[in-house]
PDB file of N, CA and C in Angstrom:
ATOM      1  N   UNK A   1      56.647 -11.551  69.171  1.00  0.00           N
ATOM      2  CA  UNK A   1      57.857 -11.824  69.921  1.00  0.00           C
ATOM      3  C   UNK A   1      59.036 -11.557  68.983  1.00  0.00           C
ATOM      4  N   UNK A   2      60.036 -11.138  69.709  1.00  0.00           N
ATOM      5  CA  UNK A   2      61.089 -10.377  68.377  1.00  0.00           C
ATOM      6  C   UNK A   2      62.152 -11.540  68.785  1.00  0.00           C
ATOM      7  N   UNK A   3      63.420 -11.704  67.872  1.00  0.00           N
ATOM      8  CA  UNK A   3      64.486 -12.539  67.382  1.00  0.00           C
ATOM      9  C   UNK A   3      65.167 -12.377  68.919  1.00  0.00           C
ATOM     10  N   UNK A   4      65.243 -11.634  69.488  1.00  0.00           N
ATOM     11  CA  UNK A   4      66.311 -11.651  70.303  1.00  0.00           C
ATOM     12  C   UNK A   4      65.641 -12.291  72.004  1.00  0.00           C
ATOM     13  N   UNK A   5      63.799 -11.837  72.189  1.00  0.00           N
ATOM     14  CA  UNK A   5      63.489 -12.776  72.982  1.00  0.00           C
ATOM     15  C   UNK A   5      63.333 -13.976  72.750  1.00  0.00           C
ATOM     16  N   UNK A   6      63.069 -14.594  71.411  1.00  0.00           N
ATOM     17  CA  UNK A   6      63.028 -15.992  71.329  1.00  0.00           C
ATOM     18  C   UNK A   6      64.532 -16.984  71.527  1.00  0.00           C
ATOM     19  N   UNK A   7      65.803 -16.426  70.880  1.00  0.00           N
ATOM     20  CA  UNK A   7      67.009 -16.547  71.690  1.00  0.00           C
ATOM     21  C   UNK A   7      67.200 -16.410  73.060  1.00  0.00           C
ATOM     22  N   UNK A   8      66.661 -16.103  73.395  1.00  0.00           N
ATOM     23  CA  UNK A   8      67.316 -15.497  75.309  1.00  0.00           C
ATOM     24  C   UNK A   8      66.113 -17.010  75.621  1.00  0.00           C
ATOM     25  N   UNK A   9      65.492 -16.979  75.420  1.00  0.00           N
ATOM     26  CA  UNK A   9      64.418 -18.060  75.364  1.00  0.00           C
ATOM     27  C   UNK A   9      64.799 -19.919  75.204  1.00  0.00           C
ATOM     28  N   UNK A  10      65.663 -20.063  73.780  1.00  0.00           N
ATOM     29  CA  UNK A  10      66.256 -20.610  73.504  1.00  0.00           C
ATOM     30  C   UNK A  10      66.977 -21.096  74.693  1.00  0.00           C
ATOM     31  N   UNK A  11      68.094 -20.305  75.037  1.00  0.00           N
ATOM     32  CA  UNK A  11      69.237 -20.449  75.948  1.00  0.00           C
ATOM     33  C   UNK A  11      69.149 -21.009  77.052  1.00  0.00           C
ATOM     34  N   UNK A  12      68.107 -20.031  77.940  1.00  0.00           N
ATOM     35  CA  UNK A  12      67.138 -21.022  78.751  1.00  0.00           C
ATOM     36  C   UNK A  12      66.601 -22.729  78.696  1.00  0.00           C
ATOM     37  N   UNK A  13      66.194 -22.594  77.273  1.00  0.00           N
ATOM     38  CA  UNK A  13      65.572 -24.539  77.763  1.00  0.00           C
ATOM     39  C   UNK A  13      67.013 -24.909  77.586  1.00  0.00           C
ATOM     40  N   UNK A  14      68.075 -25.155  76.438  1.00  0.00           N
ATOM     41  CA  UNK A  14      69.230 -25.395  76.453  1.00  0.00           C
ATOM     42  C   UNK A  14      70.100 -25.582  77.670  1.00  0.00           C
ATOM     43  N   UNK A  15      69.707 -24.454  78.880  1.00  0.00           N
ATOM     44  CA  UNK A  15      70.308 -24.628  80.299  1.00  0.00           C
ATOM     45  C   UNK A  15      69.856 -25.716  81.117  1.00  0.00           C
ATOM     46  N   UNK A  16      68.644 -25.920  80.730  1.00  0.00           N
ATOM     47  CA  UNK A  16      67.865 -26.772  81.139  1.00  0.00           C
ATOM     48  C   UNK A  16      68.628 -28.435  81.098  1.00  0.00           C
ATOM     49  N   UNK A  17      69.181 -28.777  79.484  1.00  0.00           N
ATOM     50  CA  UNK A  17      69.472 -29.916  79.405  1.00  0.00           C
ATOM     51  C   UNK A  17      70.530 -30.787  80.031  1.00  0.00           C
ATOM     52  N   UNK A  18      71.204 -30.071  81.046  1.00  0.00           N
ATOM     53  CA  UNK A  18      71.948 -30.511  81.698  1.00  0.00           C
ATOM     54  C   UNK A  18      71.635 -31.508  83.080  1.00  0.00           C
ATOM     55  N   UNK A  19      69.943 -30.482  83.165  1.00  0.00           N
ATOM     56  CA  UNK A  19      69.102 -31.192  84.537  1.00  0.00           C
ATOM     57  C   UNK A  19      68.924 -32.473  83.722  1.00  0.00           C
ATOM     58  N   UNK A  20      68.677 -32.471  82.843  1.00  0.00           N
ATOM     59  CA  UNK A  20      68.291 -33.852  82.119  1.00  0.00           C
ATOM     60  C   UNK A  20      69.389 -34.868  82.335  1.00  0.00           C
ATOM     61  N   UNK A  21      70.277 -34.704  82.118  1.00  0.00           N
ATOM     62  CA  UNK A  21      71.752 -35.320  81.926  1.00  0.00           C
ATOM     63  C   UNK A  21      71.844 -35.805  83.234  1.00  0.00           C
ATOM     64  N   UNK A  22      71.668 -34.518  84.155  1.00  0.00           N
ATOM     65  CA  UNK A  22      71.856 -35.383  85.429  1.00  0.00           C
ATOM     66  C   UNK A  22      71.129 -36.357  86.163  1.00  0.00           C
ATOM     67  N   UNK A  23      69.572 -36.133  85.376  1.00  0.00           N
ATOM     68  CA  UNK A  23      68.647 -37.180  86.534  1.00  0.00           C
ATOM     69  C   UNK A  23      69.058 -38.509  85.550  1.00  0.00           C
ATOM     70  N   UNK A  24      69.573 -38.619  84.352  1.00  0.00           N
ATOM     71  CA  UNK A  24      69.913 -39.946  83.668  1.00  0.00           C
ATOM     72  C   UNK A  24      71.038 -40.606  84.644  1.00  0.00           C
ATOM     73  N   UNK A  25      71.779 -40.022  85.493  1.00  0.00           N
ATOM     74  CA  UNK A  25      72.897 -40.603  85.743  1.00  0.00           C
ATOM     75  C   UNK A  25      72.098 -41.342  87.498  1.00  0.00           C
ATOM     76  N   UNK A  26      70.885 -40.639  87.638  1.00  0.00           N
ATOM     77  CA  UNK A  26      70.634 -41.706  89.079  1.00  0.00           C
ATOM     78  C   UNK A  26      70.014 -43.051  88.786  1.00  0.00           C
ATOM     79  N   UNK A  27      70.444 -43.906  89.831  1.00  0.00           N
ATOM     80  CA  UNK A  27      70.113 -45.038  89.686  1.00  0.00           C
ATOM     81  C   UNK A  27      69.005 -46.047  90.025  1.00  0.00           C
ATOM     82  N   UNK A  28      68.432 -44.563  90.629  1.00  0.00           N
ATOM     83  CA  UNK A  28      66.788 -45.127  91.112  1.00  0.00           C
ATOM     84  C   UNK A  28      65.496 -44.537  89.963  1.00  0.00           C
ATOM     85  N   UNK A  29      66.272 -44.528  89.199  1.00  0.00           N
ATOM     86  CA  UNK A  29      65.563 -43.571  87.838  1.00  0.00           C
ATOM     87  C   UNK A  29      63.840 -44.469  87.292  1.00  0.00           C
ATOM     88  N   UNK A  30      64.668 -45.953  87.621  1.00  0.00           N
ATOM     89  CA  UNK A  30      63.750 -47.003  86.694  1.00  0.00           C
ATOM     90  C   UNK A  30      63.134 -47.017  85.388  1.00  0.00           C
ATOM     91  N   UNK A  31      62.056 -47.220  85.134  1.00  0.00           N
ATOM     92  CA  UNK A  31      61.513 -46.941  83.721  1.00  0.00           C
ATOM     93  C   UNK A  31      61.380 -45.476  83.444  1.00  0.00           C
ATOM     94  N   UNK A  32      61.477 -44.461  84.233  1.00  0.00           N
ATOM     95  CA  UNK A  32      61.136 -43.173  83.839  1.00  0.00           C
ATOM     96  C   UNK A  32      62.140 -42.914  82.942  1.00  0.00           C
ATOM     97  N   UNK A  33      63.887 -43.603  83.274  1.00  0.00           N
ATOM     98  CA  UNK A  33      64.655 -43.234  81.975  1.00  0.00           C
ATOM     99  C   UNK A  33      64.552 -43.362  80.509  1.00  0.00           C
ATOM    100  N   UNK A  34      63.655 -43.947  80.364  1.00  0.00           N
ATOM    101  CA  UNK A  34      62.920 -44.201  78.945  1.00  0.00           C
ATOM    102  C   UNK A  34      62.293 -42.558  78.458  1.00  0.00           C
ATOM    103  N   UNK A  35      61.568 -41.956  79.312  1.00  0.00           N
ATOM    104  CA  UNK A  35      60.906 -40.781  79.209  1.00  0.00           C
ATOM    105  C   UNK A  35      62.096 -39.474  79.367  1.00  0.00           C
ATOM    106  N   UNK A  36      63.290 -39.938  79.820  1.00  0.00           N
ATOM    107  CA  UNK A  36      63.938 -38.493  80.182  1.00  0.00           C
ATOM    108  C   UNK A  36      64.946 -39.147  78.750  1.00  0.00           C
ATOM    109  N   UNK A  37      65.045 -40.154  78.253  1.00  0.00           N
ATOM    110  CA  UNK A  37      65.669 -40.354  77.087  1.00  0.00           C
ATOM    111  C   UNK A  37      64.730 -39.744  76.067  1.00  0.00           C
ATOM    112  N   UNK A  38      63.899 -39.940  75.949  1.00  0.00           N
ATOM    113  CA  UNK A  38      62.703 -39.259  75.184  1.00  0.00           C
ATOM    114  C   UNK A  38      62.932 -37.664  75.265  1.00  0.00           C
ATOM    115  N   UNK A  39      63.020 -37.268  76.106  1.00  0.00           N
ATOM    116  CA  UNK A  39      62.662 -35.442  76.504  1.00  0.00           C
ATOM    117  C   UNK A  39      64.267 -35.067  75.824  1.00  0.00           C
ATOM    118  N   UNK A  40      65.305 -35.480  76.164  1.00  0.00           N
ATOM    119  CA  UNK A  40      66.456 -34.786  75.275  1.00  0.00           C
ATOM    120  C   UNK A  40      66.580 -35.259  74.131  1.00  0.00           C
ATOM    121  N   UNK A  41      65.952 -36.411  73.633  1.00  0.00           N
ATOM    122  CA  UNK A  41      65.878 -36.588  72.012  1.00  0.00           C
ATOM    123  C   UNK A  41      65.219 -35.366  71.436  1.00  0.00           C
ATOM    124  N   UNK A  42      64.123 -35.093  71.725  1.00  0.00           N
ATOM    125  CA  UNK A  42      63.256 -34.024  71.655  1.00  0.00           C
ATOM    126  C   UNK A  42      63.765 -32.750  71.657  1.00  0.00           C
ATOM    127  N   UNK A  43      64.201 -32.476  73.019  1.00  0.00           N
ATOM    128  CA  UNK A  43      65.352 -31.337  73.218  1.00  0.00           C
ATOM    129  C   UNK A  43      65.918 -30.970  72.136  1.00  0.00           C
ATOM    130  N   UNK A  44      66.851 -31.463  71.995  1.00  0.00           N
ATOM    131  CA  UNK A  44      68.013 -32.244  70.770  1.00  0.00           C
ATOM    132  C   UNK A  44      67.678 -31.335  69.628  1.00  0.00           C
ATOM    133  N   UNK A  45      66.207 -31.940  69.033  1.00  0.00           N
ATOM    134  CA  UNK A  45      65.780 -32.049  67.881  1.00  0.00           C
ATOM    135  C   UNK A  45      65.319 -30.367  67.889  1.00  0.00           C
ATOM    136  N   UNK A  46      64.573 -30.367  68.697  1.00  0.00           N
ATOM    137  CA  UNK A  46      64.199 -28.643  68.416  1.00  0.00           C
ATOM    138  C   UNK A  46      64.935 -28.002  68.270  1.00  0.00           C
ATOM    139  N   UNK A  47      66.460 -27.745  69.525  1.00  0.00           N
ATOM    140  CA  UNK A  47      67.336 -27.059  69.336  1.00  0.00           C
ATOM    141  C   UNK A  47      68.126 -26.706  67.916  1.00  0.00           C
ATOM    142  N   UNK A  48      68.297 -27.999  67.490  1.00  0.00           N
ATOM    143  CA  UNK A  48      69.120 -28.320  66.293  1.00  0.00           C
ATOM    144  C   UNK A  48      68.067 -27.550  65.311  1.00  0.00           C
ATOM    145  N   UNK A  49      66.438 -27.894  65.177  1.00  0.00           N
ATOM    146  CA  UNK A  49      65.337 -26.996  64.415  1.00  0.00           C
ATOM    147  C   UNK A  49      65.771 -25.565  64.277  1.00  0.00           C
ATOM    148  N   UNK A  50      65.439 -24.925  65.785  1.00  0.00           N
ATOM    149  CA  UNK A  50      66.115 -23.381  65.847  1.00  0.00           C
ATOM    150  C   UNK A  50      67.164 -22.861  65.045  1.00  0.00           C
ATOM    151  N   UNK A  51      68.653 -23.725  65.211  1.00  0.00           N
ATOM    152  CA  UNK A  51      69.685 -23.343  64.694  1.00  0.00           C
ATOM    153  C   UNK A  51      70.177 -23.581  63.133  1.00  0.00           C
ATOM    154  N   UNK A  52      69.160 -24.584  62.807  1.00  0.00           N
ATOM    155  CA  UNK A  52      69.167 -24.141  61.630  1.00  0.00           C
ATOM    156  C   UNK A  52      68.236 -23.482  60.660  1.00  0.00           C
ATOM    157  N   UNK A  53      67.341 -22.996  61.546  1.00  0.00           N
ATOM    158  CA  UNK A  53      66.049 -21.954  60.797  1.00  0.00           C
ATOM    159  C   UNK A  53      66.201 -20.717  60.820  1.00  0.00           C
ATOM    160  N   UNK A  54      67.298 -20.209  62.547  1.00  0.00           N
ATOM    161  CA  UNK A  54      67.655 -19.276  62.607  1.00  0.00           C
ATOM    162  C   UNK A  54      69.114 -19.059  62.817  1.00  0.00           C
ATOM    163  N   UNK A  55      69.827 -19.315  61.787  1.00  0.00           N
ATOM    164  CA  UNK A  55      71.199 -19.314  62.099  1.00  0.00           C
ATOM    165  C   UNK A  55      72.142 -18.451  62.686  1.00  0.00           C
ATOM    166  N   UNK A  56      72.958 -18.426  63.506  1.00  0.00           N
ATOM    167  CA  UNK A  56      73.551 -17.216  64.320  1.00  0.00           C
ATOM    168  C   UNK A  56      74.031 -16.418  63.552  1.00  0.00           C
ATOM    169  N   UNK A  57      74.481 -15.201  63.917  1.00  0.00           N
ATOM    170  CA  UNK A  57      75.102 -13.957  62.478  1.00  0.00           C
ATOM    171  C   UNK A  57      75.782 -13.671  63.237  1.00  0.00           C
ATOM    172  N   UNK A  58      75.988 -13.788  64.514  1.00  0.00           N
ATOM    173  CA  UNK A  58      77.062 -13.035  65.272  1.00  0.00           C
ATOM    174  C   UNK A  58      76.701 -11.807  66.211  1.00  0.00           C
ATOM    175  N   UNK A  59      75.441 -11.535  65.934  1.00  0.00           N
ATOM    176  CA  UNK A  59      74.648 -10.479  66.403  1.00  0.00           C
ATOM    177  C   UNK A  59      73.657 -11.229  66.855  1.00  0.00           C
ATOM    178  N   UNK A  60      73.933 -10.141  68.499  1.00  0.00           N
ATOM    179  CA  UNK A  60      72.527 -10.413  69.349  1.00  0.00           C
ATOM    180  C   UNK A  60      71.127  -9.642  69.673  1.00  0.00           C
TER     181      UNK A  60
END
């Protein structure tokens, strides 16, 4: 897999974290918010992994 599909890749789950954001804000969530607090810690952490293993150059 080359640098530029694993970015386009990247970007994707990253789009993703917003679905996250939003099912935190319903109020019938119950204990599952424990688990969607879990999944963007996670999120979080990989992303932040990526960007600093593969740091941007400015080139895509």
């Amino acid at each position: 897999m080359d640098l530029q599909t694993i970015k386009e890749r990247i970007a994707v789950v990253e789009s993703k974290r917003q679905y996250l954001l939003n099912l935190l804000e319903q109020p019938n969530l119950g204990t599952l918010r424990v688990d969607v607090n879990q999944a963007l810690e996670e999120l979080d952490d990989l992303i932040d992994e990526f960007r600093r293993t593969i740091p941007e150059t400015g080139t895509n």
